[in-house]
PDB file of N, CA and C in Angstrom:
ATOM      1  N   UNK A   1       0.854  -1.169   0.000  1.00  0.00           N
ATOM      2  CA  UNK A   1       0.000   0.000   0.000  1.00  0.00           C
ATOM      3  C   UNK A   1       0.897   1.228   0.000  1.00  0.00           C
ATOM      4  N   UNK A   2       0.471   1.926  -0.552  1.00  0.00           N
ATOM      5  CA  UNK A   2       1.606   3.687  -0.621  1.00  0.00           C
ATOM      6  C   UNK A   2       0.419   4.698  -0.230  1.00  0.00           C
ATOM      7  N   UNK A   3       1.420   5.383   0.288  1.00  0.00           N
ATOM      8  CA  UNK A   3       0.947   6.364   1.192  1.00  0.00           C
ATOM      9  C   UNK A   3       0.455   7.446   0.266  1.00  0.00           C
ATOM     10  N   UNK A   4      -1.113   7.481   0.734  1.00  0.00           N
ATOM     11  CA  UNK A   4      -1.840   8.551  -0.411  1.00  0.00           C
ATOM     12  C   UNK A   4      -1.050  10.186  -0.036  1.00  0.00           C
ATOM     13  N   UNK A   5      -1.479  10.591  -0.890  1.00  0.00           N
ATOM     14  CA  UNK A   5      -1.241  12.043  -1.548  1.00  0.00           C
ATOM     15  C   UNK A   5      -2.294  12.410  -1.102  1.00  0.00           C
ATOM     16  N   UNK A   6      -2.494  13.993  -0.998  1.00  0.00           N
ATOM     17  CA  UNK A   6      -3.840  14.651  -0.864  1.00  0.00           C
ATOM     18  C   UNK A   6      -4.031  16.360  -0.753  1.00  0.00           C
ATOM     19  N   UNK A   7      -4.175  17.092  -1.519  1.00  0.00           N
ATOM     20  CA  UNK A   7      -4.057  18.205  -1.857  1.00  0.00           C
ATOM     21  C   UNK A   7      -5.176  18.822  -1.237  1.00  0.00           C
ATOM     22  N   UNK A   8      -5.049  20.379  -1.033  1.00  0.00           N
ATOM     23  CA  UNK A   8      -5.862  20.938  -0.277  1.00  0.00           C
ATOM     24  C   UNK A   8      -7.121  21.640  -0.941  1.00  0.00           C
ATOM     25  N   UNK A   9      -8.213  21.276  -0.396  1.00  0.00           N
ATOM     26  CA  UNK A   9      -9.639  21.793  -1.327  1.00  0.00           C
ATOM     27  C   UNK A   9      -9.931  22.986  -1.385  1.00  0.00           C
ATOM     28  N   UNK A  10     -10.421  23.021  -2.447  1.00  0.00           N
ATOM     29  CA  UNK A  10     -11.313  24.994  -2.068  1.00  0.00           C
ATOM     30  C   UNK A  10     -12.545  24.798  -2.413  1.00  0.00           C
ATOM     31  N   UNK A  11     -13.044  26.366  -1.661  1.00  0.00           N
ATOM     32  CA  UNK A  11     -14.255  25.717  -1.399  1.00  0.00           C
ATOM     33  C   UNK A  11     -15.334  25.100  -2.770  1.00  0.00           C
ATOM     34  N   UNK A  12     -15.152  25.466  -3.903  1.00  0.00           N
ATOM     35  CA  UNK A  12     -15.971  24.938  -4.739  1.00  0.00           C
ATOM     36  C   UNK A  12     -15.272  23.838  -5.751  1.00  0.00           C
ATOM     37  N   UNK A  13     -15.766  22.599  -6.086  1.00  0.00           N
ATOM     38  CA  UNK A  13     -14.938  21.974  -6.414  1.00  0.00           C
ATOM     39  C   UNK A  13     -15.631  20.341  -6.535  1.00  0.00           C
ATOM     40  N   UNK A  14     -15.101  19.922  -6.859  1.00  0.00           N
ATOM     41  CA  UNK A  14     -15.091  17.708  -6.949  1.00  0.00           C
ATOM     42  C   UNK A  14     -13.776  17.280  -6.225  1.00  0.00           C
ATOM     43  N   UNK A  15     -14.500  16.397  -5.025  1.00  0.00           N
ATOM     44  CA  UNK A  15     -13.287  15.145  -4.437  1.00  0.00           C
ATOM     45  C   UNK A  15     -13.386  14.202  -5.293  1.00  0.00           C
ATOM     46  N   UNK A  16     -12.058  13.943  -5.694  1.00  0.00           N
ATOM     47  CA  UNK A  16     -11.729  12.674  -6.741  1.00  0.00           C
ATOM     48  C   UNK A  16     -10.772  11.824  -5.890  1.00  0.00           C
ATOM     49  N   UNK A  17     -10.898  10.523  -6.124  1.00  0.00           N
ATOM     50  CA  UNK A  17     -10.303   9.655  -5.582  1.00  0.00           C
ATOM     51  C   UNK A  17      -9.233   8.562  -6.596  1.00  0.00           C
ATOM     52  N   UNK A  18      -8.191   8.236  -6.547  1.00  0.00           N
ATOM     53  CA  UNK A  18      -7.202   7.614  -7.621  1.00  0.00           C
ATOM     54  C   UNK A  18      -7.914   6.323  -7.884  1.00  0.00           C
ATOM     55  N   UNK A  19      -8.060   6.142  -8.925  1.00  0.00           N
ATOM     56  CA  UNK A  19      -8.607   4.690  -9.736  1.00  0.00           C
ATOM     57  C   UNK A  19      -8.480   4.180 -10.533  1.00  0.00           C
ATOM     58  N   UNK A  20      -7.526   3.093 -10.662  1.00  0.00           N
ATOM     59  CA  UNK A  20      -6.784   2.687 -11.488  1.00  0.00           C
ATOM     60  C   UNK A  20      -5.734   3.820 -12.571  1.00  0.00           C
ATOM     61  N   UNK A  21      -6.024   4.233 -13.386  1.00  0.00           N
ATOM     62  CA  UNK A  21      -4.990   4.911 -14.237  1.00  0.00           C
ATOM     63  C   UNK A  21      -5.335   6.168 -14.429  1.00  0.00           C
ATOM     64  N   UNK A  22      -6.623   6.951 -13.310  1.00  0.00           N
ATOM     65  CA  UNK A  22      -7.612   8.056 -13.669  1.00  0.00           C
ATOM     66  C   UNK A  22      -8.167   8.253 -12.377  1.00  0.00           C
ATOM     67  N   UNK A  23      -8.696   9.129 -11.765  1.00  0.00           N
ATOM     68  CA  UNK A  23      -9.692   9.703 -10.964  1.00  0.00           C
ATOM     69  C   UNK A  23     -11.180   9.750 -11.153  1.00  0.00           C
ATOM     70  N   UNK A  24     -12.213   9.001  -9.988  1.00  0.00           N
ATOM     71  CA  UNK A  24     -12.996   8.839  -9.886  1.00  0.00           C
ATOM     72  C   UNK A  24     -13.910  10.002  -9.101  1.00  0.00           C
ATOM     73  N   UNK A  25     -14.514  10.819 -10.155  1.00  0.00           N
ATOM     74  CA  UNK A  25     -15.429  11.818  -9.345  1.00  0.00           C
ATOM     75  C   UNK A  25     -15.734  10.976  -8.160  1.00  0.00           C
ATOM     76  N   UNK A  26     -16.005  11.975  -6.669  1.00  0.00           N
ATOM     77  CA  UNK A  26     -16.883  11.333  -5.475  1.00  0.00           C
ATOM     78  C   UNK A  26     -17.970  12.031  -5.078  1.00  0.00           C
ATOM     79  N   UNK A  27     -17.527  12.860  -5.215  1.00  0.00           N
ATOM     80  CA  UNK A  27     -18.826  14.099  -4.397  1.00  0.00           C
ATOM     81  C   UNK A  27     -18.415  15.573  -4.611  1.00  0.00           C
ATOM     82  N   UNK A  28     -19.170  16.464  -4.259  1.00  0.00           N
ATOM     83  CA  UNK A  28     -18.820  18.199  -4.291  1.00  0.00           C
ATOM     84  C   UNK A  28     -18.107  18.269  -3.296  1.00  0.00           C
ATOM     85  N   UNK A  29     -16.961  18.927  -3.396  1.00  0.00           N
ATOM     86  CA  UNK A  29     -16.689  19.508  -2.266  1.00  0.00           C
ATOM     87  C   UNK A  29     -17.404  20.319  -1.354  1.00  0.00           C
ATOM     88  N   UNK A  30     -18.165  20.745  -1.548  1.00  0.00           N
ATOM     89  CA  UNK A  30     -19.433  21.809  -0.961  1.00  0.00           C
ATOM     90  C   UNK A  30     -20.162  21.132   0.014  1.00  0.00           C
ATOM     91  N   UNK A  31     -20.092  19.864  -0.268  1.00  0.00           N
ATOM     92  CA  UNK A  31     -20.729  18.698   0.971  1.00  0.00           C
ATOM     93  C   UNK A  31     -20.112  18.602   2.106  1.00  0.00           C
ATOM     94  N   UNK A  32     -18.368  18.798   2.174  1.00  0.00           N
ATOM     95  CA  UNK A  32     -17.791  18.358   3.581  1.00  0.00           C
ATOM     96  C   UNK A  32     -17.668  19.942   4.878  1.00  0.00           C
ATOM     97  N   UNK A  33     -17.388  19.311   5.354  1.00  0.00           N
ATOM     98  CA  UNK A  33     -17.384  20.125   6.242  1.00  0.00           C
ATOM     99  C   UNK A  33     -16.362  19.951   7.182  1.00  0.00           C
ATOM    100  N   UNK A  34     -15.983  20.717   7.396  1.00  0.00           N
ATOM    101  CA  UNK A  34     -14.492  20.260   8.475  1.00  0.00           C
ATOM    102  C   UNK A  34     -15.237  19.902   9.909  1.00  0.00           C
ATOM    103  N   UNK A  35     -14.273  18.798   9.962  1.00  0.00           N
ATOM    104  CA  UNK A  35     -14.340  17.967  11.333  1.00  0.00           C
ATOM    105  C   UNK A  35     -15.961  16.878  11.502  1.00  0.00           C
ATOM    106  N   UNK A  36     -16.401  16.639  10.213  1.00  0.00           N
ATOM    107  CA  UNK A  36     -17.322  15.839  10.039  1.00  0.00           C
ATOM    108  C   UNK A  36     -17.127  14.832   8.727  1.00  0.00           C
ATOM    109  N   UNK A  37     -17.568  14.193   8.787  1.00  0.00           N
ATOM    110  CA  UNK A  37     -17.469  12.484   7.294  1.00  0.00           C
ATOM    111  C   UNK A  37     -18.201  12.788   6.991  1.00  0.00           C
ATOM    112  N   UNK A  38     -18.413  12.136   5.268  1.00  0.00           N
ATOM    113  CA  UNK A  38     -19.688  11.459   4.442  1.00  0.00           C
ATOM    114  C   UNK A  38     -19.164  10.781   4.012  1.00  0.00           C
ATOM    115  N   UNK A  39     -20.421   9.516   4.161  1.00  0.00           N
ATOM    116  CA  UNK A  39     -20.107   8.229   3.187  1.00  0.00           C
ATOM    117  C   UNK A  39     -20.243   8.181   1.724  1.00  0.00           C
ATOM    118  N   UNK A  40     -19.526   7.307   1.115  1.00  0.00           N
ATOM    119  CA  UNK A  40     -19.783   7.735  -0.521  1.00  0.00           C
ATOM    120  C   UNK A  40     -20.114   5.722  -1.057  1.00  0.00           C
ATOM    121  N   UNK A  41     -20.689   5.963  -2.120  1.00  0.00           N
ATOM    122  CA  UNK A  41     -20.577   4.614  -2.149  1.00  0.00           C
ATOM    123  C   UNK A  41     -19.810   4.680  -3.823  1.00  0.00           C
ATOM    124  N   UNK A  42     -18.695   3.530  -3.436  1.00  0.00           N
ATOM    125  CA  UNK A  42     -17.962   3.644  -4.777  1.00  0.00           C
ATOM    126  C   UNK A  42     -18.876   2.766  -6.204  1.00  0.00           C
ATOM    127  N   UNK A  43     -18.219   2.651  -7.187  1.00  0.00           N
ATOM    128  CA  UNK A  43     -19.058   1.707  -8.312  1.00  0.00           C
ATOM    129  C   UNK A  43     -18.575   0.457  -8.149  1.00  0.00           C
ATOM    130  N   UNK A  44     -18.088  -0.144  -7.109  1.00  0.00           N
ATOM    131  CA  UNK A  44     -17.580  -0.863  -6.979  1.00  0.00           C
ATOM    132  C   UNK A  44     -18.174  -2.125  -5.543  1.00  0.00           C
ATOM    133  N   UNK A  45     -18.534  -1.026  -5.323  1.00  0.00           N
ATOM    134  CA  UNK A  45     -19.677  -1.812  -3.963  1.00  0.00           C
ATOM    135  C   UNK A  45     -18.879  -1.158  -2.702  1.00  0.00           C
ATOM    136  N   UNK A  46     -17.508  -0.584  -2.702  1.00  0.00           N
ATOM    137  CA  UNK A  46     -17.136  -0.216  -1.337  1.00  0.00           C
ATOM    138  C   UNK A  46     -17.616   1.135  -0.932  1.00  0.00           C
ATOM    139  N   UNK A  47     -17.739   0.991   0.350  1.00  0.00           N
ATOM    140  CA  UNK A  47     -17.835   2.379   0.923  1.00  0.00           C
ATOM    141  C   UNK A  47     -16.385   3.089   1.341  1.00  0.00           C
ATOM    142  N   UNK A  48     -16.547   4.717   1.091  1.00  0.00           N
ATOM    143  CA  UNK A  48     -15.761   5.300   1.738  1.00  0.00           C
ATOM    144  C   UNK A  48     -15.849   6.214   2.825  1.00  0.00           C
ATOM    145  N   UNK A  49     -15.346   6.633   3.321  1.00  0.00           N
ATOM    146  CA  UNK A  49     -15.488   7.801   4.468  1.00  0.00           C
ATOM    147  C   UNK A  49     -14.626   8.839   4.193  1.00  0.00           C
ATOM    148  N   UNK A  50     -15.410   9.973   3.574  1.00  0.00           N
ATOM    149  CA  UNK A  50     -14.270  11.132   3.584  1.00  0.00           C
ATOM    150  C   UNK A  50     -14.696  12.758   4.252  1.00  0.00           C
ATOM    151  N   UNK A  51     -13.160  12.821   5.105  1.00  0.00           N
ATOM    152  CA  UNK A  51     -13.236  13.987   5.796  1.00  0.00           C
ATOM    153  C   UNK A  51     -12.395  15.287   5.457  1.00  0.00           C
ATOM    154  N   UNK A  52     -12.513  16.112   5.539  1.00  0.00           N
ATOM    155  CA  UNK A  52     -12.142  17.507   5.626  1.00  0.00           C
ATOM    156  C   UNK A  52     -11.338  18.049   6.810  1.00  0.00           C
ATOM    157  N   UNK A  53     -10.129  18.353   6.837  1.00  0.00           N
ATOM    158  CA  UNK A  53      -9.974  19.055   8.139  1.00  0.00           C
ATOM    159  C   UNK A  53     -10.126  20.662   7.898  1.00  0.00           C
ATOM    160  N   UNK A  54     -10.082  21.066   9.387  1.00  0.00           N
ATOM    161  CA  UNK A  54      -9.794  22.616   9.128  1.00  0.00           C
ATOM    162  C   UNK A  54      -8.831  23.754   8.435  1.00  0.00           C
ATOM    163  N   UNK A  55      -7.704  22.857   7.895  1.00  0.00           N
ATOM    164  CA  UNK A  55      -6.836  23.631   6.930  1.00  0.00           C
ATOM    165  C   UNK A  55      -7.300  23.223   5.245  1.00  0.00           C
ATOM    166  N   UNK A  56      -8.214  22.533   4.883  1.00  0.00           N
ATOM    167  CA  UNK A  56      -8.768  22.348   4.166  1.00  0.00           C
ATOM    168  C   UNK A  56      -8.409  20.707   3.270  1.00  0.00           C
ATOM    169  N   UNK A  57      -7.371  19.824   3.890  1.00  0.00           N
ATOM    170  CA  UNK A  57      -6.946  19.017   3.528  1.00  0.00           C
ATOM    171  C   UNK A  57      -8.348  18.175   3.476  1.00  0.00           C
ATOM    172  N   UNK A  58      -8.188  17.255   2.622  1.00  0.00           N
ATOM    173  CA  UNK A  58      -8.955  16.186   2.289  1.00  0.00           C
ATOM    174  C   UNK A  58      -8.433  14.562   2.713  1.00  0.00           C
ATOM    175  N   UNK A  59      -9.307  13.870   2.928  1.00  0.00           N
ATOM    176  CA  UNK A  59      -9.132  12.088   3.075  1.00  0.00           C
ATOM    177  C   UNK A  59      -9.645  11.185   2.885  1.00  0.00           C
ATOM    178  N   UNK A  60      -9.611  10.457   2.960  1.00  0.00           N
ATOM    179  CA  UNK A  60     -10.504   9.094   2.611  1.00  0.00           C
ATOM    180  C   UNK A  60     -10.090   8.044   2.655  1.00  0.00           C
ATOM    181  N   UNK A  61     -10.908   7.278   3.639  1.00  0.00           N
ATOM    182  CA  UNK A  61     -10.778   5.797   4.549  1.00  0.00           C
ATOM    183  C   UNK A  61     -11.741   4.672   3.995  1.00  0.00           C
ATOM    184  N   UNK A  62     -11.585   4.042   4.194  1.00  0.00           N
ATOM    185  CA  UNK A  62     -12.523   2.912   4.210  1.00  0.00           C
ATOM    186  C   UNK A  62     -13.533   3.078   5.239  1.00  0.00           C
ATOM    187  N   UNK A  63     -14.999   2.976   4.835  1.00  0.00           N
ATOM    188  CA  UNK A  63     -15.924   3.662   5.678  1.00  0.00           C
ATOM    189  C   UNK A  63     -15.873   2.136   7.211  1.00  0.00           C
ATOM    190  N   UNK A  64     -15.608   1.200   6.636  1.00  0.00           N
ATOM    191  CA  UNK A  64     -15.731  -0.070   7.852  1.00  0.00           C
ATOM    192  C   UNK A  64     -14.750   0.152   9.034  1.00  0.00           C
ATOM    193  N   UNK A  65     -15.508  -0.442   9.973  1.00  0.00           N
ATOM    194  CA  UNK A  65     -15.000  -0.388  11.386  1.00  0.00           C
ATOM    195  C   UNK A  65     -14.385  -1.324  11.393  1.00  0.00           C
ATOM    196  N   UNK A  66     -12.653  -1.951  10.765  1.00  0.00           N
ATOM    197  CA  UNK A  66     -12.429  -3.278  10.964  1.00  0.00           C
ATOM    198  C   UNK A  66     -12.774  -4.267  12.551  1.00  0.00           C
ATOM    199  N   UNK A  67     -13.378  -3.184  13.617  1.00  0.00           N
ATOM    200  CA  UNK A  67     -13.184  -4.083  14.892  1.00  0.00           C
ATOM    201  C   UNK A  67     -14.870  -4.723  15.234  1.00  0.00           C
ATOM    202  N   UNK A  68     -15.494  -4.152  14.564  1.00  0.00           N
ATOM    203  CA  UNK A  68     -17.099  -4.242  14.486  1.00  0.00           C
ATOM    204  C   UNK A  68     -17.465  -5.223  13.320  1.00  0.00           C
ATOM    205  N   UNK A  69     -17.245  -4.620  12.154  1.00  0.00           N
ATOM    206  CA  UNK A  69     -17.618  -4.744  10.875  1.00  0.00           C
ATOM    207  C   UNK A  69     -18.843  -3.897  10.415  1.00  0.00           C
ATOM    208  N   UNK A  70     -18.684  -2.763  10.886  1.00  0.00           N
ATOM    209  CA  UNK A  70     -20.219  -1.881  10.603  1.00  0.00           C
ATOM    210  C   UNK A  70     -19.330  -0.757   9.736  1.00  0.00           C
ATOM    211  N   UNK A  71     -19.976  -0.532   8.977  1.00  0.00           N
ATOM    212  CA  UNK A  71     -20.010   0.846   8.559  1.00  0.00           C
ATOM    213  C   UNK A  71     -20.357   2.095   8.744  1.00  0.00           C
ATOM    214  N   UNK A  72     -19.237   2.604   9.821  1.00  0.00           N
ATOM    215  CA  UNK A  72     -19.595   3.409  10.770  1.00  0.00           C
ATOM    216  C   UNK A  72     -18.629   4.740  10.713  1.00  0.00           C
ATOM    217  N   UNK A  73     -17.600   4.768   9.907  1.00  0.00           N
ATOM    218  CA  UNK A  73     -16.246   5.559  10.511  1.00  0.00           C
ATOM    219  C   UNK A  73     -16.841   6.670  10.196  1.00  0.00           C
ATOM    220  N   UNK A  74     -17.365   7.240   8.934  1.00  0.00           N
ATOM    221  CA  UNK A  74     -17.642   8.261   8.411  1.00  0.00           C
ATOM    222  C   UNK A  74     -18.643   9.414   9.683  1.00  0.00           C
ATOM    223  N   UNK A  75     -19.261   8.619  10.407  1.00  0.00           N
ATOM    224  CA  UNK A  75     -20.204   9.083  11.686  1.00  0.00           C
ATOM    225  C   UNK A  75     -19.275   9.088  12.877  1.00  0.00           C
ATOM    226  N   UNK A  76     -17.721   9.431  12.412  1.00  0.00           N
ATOM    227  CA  UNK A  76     -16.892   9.149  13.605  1.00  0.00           C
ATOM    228  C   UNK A  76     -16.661  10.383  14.165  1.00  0.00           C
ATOM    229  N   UNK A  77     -15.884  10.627  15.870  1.00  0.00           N
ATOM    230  CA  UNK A  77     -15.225  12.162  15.923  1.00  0.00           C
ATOM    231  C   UNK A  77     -14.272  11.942  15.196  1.00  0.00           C
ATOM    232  N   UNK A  78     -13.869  13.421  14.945  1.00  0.00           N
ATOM    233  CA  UNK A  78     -12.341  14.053  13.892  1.00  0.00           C
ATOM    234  C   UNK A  78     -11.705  14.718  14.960  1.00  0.00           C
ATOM    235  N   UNK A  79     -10.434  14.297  15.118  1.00  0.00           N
ATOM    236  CA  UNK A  79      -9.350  15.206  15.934  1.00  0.00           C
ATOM    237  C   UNK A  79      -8.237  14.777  15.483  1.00  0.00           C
ATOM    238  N   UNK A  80      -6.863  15.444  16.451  1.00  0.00           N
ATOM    239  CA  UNK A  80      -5.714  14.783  15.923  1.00  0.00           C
ATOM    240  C   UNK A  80      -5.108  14.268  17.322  1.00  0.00           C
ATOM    241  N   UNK A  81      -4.105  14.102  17.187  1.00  0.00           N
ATOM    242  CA  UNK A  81      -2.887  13.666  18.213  1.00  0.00           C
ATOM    243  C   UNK A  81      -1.268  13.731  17.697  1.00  0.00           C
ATOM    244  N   UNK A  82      -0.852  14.559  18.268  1.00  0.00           N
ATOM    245  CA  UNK A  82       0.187  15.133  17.830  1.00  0.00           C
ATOM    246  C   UNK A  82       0.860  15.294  16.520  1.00  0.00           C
ATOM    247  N   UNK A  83      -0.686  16.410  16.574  1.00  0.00           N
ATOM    248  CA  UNK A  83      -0.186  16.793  14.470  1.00  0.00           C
ATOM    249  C   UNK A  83      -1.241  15.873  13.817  1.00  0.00           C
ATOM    250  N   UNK A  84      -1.543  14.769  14.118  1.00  0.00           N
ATOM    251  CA  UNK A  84      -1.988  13.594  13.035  1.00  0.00           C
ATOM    252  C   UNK A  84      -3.592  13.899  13.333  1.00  0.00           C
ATOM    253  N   UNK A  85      -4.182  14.203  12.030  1.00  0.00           N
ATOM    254  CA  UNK A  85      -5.531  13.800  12.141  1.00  0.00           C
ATOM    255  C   UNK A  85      -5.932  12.068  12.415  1.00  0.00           C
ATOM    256  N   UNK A  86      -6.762  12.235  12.847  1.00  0.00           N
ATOM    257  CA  UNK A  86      -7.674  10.863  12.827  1.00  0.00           C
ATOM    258  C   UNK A  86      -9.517  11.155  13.221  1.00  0.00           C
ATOM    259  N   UNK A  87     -10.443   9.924  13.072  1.00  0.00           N
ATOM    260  CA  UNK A  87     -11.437   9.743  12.749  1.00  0.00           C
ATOM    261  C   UNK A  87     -10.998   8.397  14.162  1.00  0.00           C
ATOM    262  N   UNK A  88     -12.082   9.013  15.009  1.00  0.00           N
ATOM    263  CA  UNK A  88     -12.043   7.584  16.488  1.00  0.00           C
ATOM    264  C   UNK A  88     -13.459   7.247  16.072  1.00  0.00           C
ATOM    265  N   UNK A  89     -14.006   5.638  15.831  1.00  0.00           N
ATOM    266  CA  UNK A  89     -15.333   5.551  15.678  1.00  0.00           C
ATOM    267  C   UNK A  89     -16.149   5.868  16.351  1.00  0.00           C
ATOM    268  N   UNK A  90     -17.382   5.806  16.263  1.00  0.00           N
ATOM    269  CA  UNK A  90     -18.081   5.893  17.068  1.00  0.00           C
ATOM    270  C   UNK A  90     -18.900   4.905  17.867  1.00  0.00           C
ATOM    271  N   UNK A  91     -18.524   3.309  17.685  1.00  0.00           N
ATOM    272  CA  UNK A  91     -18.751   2.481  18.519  1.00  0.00           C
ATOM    273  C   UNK A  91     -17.757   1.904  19.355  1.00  0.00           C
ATOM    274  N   UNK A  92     -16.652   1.827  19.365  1.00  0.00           N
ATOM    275  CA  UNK A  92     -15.894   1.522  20.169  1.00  0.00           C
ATOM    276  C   UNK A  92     -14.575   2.694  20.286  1.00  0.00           C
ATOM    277  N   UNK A  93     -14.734   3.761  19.550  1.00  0.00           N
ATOM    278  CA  UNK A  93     -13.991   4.248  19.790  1.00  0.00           C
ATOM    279  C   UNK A  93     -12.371   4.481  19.341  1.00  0.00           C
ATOM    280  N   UNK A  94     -11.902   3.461  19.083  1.00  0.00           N
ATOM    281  CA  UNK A  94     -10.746   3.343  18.241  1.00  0.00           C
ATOM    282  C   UNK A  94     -10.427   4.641  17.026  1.00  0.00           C
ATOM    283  N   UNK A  95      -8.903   4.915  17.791  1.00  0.00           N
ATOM    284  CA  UNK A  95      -8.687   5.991  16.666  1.00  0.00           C
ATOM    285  C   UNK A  95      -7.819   5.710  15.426  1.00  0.00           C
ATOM    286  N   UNK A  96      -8.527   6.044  13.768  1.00  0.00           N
ATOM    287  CA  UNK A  96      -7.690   5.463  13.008  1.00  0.00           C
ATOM    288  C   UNK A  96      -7.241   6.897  12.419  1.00  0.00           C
ATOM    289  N   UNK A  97      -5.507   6.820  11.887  1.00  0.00           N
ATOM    290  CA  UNK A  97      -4.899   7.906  11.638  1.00  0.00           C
ATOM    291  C   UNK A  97      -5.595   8.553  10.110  1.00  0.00           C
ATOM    292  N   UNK A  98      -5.972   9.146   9.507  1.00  0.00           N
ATOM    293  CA  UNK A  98      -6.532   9.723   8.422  1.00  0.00           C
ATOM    294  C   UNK A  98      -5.739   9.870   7.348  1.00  0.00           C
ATOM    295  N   UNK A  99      -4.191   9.705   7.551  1.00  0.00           N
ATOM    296  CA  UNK A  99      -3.661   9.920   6.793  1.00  0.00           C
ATOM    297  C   UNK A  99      -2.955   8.769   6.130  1.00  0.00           C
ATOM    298  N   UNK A 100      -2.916   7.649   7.348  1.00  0.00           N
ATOM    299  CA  UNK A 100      -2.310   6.229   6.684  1.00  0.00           C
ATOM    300  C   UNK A 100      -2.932   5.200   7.273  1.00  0.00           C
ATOM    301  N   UNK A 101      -4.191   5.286   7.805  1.00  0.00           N
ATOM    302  CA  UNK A 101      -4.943   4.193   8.330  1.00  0.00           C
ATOM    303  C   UNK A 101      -4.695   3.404   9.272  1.00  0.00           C
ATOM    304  N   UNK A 102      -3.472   3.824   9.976  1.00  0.00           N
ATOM    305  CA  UNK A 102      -3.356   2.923  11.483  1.00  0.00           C
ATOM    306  C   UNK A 102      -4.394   3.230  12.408  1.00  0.00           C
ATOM    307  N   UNK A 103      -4.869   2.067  12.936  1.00  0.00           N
ATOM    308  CA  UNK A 103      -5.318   2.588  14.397  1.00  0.00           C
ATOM    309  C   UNK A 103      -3.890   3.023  15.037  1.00  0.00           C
ATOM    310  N   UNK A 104      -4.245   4.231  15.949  1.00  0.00           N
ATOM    311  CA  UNK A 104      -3.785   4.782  16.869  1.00  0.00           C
ATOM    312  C   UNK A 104      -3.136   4.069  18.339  1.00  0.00           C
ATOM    313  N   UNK A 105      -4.289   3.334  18.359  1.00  0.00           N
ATOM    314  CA  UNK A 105      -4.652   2.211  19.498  1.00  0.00           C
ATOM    315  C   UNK A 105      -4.339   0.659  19.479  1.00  0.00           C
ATOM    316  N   UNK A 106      -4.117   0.099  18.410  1.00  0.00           N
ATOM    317  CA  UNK A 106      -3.107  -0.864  18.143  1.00  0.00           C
ATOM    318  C   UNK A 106      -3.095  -1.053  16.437  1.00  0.00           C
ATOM    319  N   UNK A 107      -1.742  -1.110  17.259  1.00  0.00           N
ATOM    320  CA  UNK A 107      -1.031  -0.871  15.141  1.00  0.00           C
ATOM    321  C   UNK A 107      -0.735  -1.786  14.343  1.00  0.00           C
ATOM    322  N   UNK A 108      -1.366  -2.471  15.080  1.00  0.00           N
ATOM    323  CA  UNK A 108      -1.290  -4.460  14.566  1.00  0.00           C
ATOM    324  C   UNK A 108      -2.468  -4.343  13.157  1.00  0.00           C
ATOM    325  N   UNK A 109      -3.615  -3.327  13.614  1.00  0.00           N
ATOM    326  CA  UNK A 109      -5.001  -2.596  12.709  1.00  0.00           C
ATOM    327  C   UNK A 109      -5.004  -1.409  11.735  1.00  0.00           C
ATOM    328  N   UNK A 110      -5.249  -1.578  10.359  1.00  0.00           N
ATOM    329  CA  UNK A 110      -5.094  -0.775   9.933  1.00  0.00           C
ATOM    330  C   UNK A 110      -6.629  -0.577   9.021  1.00  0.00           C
ATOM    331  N   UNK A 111      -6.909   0.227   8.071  1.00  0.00           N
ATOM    332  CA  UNK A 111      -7.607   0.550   7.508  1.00  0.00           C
ATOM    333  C   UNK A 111      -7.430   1.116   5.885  1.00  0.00           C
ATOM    334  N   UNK A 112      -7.859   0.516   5.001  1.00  0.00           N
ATOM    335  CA  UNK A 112      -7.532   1.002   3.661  1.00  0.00           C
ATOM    336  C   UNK A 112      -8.002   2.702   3.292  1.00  0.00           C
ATOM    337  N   UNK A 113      -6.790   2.963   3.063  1.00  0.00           N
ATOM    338  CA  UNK A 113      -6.810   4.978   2.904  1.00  0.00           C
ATOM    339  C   UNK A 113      -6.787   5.014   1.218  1.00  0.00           C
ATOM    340  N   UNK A 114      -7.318   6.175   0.901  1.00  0.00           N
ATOM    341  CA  UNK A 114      -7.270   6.605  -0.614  1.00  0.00           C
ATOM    342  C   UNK A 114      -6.804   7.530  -1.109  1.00  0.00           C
ATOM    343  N   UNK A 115      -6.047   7.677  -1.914  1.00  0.00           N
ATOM    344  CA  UNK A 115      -5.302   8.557  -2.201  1.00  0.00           C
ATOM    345  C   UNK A 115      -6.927   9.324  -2.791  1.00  0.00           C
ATOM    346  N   UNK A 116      -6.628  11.220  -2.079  1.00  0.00           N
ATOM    347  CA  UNK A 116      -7.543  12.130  -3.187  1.00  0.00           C
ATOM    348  C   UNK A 116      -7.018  13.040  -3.381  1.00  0.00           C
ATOM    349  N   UNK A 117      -8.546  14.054  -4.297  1.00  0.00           N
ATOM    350  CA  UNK A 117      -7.580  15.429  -4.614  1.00  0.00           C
ATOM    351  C   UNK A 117      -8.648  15.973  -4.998  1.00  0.00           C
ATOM    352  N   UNK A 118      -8.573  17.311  -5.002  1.00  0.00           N
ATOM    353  CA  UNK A 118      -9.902  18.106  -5.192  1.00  0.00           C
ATOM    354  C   UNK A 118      -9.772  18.788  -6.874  1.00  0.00           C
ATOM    355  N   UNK A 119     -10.696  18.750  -7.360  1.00  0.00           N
ATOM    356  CA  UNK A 119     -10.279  19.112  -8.621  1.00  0.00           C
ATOM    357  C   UNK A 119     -10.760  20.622  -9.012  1.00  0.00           C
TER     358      UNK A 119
END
């Protein structure tokens, strides 16, 4: 896995996500909101979870809770820990890093991240 890329949004705009040899429209940018998710559903059957922080950076996780199996992250809190954004779910809590999908909380867990970019 390589560590996504992710450029900073303005406010009007398309989150695109890397797919295969091209970018996959996801949504308006006009939808996120810093320090909150939306789920997206890919053409592919997966869900994603993508957040916004307050400097305007963009992300996108895999919307599943690997410790549950719910599809939940996107309904998660947003904060960081030293410097690092993350998304802690909201059923158990677990914080996964936003930028490379570790849990925070054991790093044995990770989560599939997506490279985006606002167009």
């Amino acid at each position: 896995m390589t560590t996504p890329t992710m450029e900073t949004a303005r406010d009007t705009g398309t989150i695109q996500l890397a797919a295969g040899d091209g970018w996959l429209p996801v949504c308006d940018r006009a939808l996120l909101t810093p320090g909150r998710g939306v789920a997206a559903l890919l053409p592919d059957g997966r869900q994603v979870a993508l957040f916004m922080d307050r400097a305007g950076r963009a992300y996108a996780i895999d919307n599943r809770d690997p410790f549950t199996g719910a599809y939940v992250l996107s309904r998660g809190l947003v904060g960081s820990d030293g410097g690092r954004p993350f998304v802690a779910s909201p059923l158990l809590k677990q914080r996964f890093d936003l930028a490379t999908g570790v849990c925070l909380d054991d790093d044995e867990v990770t989560v599939p991240v997506f490279e985006v970019r606002a167009d």
